[in-house]
C-alpha atoms as a PDB file:
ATOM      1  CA  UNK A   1      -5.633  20.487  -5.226  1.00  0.00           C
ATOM      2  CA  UNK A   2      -8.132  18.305  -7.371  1.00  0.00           C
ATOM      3  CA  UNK A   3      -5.718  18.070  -9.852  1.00  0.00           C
ATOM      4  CA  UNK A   4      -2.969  16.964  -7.540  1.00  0.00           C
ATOM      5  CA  UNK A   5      -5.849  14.238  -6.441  1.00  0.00           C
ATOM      6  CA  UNK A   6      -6.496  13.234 -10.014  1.00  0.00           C
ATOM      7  CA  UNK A   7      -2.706  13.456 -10.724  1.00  0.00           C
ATOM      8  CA  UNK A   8      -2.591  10.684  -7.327  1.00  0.00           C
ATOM      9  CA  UNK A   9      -5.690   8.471  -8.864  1.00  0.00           C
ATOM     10  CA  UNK A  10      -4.117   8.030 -12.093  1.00  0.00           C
ATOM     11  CA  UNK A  11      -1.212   6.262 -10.432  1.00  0.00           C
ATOM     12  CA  UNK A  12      -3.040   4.454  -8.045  1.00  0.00           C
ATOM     13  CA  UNK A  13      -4.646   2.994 -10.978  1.00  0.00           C
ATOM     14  CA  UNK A  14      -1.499   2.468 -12.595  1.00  0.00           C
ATOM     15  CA  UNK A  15      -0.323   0.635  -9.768  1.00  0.00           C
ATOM     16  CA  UNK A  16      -3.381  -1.736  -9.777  1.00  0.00           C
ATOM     17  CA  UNK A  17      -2.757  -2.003 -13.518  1.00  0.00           C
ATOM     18  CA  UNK A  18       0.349  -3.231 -12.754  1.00  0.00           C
ATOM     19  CA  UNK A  19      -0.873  -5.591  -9.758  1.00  0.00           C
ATOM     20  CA  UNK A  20      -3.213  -7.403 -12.411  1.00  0.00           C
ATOM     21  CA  UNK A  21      -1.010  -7.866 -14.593  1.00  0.00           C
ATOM     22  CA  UNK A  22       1.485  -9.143 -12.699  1.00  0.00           C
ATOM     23  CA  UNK A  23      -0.851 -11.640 -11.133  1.00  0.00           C
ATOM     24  CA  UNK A  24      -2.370 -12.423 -14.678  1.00  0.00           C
ATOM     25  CA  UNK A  25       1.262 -13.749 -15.666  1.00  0.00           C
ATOM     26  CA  UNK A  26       2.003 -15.810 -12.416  1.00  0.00           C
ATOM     27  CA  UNK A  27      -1.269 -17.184 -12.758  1.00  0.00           C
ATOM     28  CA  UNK A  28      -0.732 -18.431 -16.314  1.00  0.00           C
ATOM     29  CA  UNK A  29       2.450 -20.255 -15.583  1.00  0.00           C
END
């Protein structure tokens, strides 16, 4: 179970990750 959770975190912070950098390039144009 916690490593199901941890599993879950890791691509939630992927996701974010992803969200930042995505905004980071818009931003720059």
């Amino acid at each position: 179970m916690a490593n199901r959770l941890a599993e879950e975190n890791k691509d939630f912070e992927n996701y974010i990750n992803n969200i930042d950098t995505f905004y980071k390039k818009t931003e720059s144009k």
